[in-house]
Protein backbone atom coordinates (compact mmCIF):
# COMPACT_ATOMS: atom_id res chain seq x y z
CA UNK A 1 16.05 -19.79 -8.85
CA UNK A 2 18.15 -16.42 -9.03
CA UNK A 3 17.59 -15.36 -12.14
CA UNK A 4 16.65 -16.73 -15.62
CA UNK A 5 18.92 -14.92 -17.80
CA UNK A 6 22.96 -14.94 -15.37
CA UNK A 7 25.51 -15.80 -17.70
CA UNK A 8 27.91 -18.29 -16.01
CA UNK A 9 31.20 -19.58 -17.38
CA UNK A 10 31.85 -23.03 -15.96
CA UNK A 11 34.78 -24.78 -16.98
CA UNK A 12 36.32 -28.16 -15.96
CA UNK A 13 38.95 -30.41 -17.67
CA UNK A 14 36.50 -33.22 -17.36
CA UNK A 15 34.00 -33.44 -19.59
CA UNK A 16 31.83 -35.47 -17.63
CA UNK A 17 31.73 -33.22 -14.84
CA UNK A 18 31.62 -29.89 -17.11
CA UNK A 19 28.78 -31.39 -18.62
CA UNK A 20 27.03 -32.19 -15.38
CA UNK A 21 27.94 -28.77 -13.72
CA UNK A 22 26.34 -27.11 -16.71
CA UNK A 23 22.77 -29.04 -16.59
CA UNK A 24 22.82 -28.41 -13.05
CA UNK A 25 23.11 -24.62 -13.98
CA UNK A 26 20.52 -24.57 -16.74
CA UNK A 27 18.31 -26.68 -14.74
CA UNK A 28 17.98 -23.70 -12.56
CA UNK A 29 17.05 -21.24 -15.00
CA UNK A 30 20.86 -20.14 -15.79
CA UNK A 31 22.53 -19.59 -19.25
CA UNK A 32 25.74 -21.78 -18.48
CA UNK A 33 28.05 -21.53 -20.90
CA UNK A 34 30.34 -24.36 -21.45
CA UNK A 35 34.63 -23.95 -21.29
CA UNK A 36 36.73 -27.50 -21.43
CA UNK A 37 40.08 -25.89 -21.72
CA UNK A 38 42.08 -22.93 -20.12
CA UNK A 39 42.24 -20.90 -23.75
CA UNK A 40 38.15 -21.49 -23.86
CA UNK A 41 37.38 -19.74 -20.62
CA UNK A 42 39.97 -16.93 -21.23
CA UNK A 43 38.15 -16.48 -24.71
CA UNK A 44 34.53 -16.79 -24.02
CA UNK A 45 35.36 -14.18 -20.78
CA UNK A 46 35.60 -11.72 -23.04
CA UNK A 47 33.30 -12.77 -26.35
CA UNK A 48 30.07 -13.76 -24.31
CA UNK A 49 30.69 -11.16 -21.10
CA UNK A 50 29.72 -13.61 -18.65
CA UNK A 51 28.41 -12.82 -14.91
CA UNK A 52 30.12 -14.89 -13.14
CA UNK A 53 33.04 -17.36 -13.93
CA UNK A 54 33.00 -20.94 -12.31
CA UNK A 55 36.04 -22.99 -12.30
CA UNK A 56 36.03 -26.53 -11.58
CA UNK A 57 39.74 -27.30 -11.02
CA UNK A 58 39.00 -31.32 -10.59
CA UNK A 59 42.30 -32.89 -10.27
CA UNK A 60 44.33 -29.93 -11.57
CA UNK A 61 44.09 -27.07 -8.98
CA UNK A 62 47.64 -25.59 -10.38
CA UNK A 63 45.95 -24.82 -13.58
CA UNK A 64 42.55 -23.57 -12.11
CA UNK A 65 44.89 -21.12 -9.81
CA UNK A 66 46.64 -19.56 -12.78
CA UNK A 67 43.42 -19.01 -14.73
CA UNK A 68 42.33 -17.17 -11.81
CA UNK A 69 45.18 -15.24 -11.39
CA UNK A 70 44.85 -14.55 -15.24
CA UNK A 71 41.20 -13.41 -15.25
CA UNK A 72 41.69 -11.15 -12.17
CA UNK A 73 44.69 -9.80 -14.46
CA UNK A 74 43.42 -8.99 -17.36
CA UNK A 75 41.19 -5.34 -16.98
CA UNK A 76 38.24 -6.65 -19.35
CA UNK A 77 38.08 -9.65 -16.83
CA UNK A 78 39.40 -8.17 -13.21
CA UNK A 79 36.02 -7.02 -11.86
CA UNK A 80 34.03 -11.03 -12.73
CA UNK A 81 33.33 -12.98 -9.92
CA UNK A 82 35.67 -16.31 -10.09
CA UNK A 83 33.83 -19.12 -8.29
CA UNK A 84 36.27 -21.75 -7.47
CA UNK A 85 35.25 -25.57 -6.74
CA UNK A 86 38.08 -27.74 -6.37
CA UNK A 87 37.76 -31.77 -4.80
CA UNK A 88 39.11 -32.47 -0.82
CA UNK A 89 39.15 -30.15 1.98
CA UNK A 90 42.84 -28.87 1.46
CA UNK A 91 42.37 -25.50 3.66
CA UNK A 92 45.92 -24.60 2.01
CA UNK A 93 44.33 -24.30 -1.50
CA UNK A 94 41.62 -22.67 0.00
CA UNK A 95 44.14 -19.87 1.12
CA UNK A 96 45.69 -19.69 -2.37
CA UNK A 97 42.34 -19.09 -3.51
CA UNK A 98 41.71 -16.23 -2.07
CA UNK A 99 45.57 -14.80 -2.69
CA UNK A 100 45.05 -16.04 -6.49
CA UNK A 101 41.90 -13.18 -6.32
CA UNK A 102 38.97 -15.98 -6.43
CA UNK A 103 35.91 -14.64 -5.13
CA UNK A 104 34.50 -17.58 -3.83
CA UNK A 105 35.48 -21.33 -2.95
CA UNK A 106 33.87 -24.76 -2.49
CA UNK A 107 35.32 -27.93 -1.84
CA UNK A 108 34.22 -30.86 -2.99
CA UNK A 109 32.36 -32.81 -1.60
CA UNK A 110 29.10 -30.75 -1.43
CA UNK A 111 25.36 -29.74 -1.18
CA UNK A 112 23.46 -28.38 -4.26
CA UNK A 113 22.33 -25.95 -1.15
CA UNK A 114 25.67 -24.98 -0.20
CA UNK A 115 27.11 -24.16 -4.09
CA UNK A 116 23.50 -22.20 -4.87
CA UNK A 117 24.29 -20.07 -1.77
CA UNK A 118 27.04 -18.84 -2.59
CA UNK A 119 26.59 -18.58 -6.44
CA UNK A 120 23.19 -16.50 -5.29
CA UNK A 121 25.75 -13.98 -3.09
CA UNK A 122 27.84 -14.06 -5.97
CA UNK A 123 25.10 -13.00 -8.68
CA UNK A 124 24.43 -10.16 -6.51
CA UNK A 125 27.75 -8.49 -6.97
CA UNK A 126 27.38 -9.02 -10.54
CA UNK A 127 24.21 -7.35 -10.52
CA UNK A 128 25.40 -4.35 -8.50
CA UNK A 129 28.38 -4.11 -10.84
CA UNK A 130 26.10 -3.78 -13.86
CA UNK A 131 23.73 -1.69 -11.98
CA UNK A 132 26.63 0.76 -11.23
CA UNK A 133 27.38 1.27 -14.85
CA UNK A 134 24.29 2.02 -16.02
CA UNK A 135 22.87 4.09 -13.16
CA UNK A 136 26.20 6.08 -13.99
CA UNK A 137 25.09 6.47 -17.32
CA UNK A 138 21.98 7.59 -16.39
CA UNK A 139 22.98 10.11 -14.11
CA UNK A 140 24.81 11.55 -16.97
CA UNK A 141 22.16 12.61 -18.68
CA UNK A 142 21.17 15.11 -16.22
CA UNK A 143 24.69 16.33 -16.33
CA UNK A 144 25.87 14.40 -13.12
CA UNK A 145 29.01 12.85 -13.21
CA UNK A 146 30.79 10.54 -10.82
CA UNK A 147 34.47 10.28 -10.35
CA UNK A 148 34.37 7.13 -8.17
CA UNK A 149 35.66 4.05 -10.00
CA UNK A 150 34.54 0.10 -9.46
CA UNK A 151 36.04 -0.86 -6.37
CA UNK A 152 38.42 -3.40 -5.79
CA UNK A 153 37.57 -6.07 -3.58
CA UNK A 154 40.40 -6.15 -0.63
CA UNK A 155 43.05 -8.76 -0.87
CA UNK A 156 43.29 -9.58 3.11
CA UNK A 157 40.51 -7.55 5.07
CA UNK A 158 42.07 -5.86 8.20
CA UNK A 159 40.61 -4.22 11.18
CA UNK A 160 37.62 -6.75 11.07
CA UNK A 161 34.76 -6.92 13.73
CA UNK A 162 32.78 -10.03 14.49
CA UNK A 163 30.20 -10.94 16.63
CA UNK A 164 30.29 -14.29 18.41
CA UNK A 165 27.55 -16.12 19.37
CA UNK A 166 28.00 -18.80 21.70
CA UNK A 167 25.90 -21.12 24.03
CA UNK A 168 26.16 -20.05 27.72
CA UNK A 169 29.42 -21.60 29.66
CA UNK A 170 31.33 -22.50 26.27
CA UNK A 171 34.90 -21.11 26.18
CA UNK A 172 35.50 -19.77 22.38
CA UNK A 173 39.35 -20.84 22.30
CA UNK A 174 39.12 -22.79 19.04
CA UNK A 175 37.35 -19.86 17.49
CA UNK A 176 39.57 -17.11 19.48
CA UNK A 177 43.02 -18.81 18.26
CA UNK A 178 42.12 -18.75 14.55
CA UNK A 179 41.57 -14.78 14.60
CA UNK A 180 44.81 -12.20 14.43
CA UNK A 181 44.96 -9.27 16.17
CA UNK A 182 43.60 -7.72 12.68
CA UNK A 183 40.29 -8.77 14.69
CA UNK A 184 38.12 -7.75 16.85
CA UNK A 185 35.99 -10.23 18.50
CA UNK A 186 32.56 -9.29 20.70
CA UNK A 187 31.02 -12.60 22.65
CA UNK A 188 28.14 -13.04 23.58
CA UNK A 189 25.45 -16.26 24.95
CA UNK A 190 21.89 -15.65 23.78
CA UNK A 191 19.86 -14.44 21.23
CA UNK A 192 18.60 -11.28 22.89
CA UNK A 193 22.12 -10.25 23.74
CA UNK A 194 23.40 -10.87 19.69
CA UNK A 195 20.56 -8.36 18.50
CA UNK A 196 21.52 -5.73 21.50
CA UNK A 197 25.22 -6.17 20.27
CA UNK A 198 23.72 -5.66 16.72
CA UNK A 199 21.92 -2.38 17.45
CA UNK A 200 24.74 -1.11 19.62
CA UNK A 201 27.67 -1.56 16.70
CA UNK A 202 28.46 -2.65 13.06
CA UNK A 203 29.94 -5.99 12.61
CA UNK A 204 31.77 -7.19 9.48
CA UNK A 205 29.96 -10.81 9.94
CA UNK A 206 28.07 -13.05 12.81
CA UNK A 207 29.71 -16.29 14.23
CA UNK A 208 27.12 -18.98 15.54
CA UNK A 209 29.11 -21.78 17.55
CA UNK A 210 26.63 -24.61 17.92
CA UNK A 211 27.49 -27.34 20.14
CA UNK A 212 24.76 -29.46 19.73
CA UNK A 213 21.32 -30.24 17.76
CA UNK A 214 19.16 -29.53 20.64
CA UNK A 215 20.93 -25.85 20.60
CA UNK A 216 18.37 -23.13 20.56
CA UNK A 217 20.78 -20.44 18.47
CA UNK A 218 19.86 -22.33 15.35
CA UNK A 219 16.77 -20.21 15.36
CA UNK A 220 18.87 -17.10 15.14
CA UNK A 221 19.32 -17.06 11.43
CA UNK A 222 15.65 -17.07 11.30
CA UNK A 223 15.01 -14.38 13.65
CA UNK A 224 17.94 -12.46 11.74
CA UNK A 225 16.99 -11.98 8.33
CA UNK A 226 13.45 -10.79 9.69
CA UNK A 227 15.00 -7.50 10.45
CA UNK A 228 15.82 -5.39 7.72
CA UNK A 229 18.47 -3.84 9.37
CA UNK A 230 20.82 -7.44 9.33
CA UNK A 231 19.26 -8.69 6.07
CA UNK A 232 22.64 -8.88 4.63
CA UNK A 233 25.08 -9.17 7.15
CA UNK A 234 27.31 -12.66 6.10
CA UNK A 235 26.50 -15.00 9.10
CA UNK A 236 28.93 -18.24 9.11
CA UNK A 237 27.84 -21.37 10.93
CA UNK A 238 30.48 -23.12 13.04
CA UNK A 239 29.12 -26.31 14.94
CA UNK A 240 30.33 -29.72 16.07
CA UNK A 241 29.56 -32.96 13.87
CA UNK A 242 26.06 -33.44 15.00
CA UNK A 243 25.30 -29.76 15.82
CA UNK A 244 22.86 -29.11 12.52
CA UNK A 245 21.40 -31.99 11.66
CA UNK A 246 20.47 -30.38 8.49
CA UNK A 247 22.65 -28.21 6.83
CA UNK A 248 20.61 -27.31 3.99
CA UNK A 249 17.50 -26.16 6.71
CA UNK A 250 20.24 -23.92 8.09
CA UNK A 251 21.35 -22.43 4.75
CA UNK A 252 17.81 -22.16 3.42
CA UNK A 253 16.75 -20.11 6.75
CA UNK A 254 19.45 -17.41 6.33
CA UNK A 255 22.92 -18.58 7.17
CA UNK A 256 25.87 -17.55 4.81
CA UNK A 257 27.80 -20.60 5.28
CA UNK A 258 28.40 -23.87 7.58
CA UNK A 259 32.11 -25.17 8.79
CA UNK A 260 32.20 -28.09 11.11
CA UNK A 261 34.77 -29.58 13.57
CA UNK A 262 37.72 -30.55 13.16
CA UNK A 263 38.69 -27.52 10.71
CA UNK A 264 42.48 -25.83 11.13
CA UNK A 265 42.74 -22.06 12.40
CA UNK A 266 43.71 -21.14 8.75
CA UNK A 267 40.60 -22.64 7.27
CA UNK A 268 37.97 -21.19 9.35
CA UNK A 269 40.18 -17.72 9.12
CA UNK A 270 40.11 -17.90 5.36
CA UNK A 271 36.32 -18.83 5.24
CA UNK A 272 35.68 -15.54 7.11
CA UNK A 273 37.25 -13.69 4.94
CA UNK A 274 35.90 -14.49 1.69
CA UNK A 275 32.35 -13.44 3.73
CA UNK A 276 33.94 -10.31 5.08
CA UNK A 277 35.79 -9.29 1.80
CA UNK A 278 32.55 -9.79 -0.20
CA UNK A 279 30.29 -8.11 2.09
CA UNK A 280 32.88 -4.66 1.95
CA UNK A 281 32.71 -5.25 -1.61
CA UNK A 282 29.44 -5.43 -1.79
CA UNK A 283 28.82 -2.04 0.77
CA UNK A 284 31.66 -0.05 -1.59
CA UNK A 285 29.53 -0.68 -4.42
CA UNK A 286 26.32 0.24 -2.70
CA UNK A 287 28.17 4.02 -2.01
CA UNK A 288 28.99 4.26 -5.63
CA UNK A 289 25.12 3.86 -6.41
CA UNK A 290 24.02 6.14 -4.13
CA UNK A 291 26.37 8.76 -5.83
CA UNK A 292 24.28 9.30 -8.10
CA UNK A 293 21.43 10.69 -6.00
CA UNK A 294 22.10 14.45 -6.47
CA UNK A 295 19.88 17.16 -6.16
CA UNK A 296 19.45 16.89 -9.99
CA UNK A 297 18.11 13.21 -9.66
CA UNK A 298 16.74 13.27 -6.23
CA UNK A 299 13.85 14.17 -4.80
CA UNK A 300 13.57 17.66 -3.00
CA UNK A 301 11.50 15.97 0.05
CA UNK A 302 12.16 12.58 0.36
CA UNK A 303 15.92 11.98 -1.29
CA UNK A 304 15.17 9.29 -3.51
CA UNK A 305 15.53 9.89 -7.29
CA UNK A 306 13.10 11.70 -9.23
CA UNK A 307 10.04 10.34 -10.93
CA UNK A 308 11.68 11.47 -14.12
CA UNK A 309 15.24 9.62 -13.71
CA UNK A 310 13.15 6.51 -12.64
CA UNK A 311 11.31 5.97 -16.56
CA UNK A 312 14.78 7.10 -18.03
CA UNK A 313 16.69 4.67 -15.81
CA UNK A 314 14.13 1.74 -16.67
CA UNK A 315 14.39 2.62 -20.41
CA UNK A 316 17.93 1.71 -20.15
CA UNK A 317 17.00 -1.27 -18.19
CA UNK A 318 14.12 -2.44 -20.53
CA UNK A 319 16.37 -2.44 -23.36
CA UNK A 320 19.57 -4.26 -20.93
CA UNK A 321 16.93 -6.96 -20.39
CA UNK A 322 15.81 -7.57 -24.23
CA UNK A 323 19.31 -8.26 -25.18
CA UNK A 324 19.31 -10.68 -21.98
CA UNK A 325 16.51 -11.80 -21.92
CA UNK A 326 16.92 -10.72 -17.91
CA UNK A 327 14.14 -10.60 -15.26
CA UNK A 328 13.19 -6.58 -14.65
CA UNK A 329 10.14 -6.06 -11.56
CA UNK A 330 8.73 -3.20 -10.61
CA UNK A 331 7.09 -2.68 -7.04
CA UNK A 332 4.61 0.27 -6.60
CA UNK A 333 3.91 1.32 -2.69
CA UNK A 334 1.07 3.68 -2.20
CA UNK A 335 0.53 5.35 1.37
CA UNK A 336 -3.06 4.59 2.30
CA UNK A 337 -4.98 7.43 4.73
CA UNK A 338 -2.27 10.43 3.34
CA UNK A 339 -5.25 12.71 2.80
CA UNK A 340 -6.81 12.05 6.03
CA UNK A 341 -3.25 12.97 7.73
CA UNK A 342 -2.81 15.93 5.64
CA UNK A 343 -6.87 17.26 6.12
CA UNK A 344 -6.19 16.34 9.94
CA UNK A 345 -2.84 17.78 10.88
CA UNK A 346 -1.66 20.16 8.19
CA UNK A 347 0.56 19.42 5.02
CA UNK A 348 3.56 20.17 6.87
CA UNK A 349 2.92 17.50 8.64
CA UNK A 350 2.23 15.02 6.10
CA UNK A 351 5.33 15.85 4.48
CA UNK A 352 7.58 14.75 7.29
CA UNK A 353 5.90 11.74 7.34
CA UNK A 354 6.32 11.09 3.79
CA UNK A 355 9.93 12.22 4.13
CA UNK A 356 10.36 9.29 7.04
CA UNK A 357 8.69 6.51 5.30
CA UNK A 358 10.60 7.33 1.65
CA UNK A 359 13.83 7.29 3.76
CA UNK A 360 12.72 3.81 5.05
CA UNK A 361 11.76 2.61 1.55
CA UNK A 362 15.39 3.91 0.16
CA UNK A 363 17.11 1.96 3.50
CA UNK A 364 14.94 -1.18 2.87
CA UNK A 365 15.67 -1.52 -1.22
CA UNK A 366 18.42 -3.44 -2.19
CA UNK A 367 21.64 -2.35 -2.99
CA UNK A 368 21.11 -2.76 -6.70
CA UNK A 369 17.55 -1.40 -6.58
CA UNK A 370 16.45 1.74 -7.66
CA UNK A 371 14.26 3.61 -5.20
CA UNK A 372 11.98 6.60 -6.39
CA UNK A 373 8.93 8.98 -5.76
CA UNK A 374 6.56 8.55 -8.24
CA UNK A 375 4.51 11.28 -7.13
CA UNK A 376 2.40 12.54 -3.84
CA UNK A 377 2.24 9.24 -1.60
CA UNK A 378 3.34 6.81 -4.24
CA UNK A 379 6.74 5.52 -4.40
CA UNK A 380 8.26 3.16 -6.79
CA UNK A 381 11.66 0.73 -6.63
CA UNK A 382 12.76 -1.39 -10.01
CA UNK A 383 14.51 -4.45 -9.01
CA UNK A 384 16.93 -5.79 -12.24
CA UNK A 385 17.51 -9.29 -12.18
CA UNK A 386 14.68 -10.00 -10.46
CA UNK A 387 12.39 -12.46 -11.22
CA UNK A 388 8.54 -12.38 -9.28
CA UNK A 389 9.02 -14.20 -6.90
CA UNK A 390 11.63 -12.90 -5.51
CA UNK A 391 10.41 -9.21 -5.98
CA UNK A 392 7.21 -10.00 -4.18
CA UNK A 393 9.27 -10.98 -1.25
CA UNK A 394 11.07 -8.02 -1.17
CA UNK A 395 8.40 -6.18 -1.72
CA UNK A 396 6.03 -7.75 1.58
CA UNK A 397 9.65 -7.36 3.46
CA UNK A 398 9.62 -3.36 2.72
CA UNK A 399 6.12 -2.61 3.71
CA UNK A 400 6.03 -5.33 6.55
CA UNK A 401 8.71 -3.04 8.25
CA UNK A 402 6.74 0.23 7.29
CA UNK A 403 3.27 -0.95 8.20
CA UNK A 404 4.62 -2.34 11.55
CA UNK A 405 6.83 1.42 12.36
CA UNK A 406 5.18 3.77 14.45
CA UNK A 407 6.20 7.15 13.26
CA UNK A 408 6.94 10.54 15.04
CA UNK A 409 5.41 13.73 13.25
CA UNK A 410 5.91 17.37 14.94
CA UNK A 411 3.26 18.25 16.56
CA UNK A 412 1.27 15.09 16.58
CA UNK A 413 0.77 13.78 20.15
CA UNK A 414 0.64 9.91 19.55
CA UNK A 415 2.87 7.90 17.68
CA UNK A 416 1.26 7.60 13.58
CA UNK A 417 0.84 4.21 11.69
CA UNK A 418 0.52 3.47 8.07
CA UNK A 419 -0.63 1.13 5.36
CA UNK A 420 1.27 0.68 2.18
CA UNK A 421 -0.44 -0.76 -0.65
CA UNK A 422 1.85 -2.74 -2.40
CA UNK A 423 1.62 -3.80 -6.56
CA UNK A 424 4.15 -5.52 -9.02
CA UNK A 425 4.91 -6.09 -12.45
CA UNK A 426 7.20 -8.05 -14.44
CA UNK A 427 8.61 -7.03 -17.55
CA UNK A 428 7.28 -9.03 -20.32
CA UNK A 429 7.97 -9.01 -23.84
CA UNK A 430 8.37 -4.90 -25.11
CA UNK A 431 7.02 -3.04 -22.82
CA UNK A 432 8.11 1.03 -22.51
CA UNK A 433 8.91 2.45 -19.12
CA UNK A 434 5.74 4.17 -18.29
CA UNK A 435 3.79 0.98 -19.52
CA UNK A 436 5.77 -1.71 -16.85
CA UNK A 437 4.97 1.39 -13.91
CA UNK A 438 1.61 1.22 -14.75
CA UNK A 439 0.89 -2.02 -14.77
CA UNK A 440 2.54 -2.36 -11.54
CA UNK A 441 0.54 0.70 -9.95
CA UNK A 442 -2.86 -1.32 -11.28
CA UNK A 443 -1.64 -4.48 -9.49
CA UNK A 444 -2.11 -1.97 -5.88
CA UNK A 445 -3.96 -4.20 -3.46
């Protein structure tokens, strides 16, 4: 489950199939609210200020273009995330999609795995986009403003980079042909070679051709989304008929999205760029939320925002999520042994520690998060839209990468390990700002 409280608009012409879209939605924890006809979804866009907008275009994908077009028109509408499902695998459509300004597509047939997938990458970009307002707001207060406006999400991505993975031998030329010159395309054969390519470069997105079940790169996704640095990057699947044997396994373990032989140039070119055009998106967004870390908001030694902006941020969150309801967590991270570094090496030297592993806790959050220093080695992040579960894996995922860093302090011969103590809390009922922190900062273990 994403989140309990996403607002989605789904609409279809059928009523049998809006109705069935709509349980499916609710029986995963979403708010679904329910459109039958063109004038419905254009109305309830803008009287229940949905997340995300799903339209189901059945037999009429004419009609489901121009209500896309129409949303991504209209500027109360243009920045929603349009999910478009439409039945058979016409890669033409799926092109007009994307022109039309649709954010994502799905054609029918398909996997409740598959559609969750991408309606989870979708509910992210909400969530940044409503984290950008009201970190904007917040920043205010202390007299910071920001002239950057929501970004727009790039029509036809150019100048795109993407790393090919490929078993050893295999000639790429069905991938190679789909690709313009507007890309740049890195191959490689093994797994060890993908991450070196990783660490070397950025890449807009990851290509794994698999060939066959029996191939070892379907382990890559897994060993992928371990490291914090790739956690994000879109990775799309390409493989032969009986080259995943289980698609969902796939998707569940990390990959971004599956295509498999036969497909046309245009369709697997198209597919690409709905990743790469959300994952820009989603990295524009993430530089307007760090714009307001200013040395009004931020803190002097580590650069994350101040314990102060961090209880009037969540106030604004706390009250966000009572109108919702929405899911709010807080994770508390507390650097066990700091006074036995600081008695043993000097304060200066603590200091650049803490400064190294608050930069790492800033790089690991989210891009909707909020990373802060509470206060000597405790640090703080509030994760909206976030249900427990969820936050607890983020949470492990932060200080597994911390606890397992060896760190380099001035003057300290051998490299320097920590231990974070983590602790969580989820809002519940009315709770004030300082109330949710605490309660997370009693959960330290």
């Amino acid at each position: 489950m994403i989140t309990t409280a996403t607002r989605i608009l789904v609409h279809s012409p059928n009523p049998d199939e809006l109705s069935i879209l709509a349980q499916k939605l609710r029986d995963e924890g979403f708010r679904a609210i329910d459109a039958l006809t063109p004038r419905d979804v254009l109305t309830a866009s803008v009287d229940e200020s949905p997340n995300i907008v799903i339209i189901d275009t059945d037999t009429s994908p004419r009609v489901g273009l121009t209500l896309v077009k129409e949303l991504k028109r209209r500027e109360s509408t243009q920045h929603m995330p349009v999910f478009l499902i439409a039945g058979g695998r016409n890669a033409g459509l799926e092109r007009e999609a994307m022109d039309a300004g649709a954010d994502s597509f799905l054609a029918k047939p398909y996997g409740d795995t598959q559609f969750f997938s991408r309606l989870s990458l979708l509910s992210r970009l909400a969530t940044m986009q409503e984290e950008i307002s009201r970190r904007t707001q917040t920043a205010a207060k202390y007299g910071v403003t920001s002239s950057a406006m929501m970004p727009e999400p790039s029509a036809h991505p150019t100048d795109v980079s993407v790393l090919v993975l490929e078993e050893d031998g295999v000639a790429y030329s069905d991938v190679a042909a789909a690709f313009s010159d507007d890309y740049r395309i890195e191959q490689v054969h093994d797994i060890a070679s993908a991450f070196e390519m990783l660490g070397r470069r950025d890449f807009d997105a990851v290509l794994v051709d698999i060939r066959s079940g029996s191939s070892g790169l379907l382990n890559f996704c897994v060993d992928l989304r371990k490291n914090s640095r790739f956690y994000n990057i879109p990775v799309m699947i390409v493989a032969n008929q009986d080259g995943v044997p289980d698609p969902d396994a796939v998707l569940e373990s990390g990959a971004t999205d599956i295509l498999t032989r036969p497909f046309g140039e245009d369709q697997l070119r198209t597919r690409m760029e709905f990743l790469v055009r959300q994952q820009r998106y989603r990295l524009s967004m993430l530089g307007i939320c760090r714009e307001a870390r200013h040395i009004m908001t931020s803190d002097g030694l580590t650069g994350l925002y101040t314990h102060g902006f961090l209880l009037e941020h969540l106030t604004s969150q706390i009250a966000d999520a009572g109108r919702g309801p929405k899911n709010l967590t807080i994770g508390f991270f507390d650097v066990k042994g700091m006074e036995t570094i600081n008695a043993k090496y000097g304060y200066a030297a603590g200091d650049r520690l803490l400064r190294q592993i608050g930069g790492m806790i800033g790089g690991l959050a989210r891009g909707e998060d909020l990373p802060a220093r509470y206060g000597g080695e405790e640090f703080c992040v509030a994760m909206p839209d976030t249900p427990t579960d969820s936050a607890i894996t983020a949470i492990h995922r932060i200080a597994g990468v911390v606890n397992q860093t060896e760190f380099a302090v001035f003057k300290i011969n051998q490299p320097v390990r920590v231990h974070l103590k983590t602790g969580f809390a989820t809002l519940v009922g009315k709770e004030t700002a300082e109330s949710l922190v605490q309660r997370a900062r009693n959960m330290i273990i």
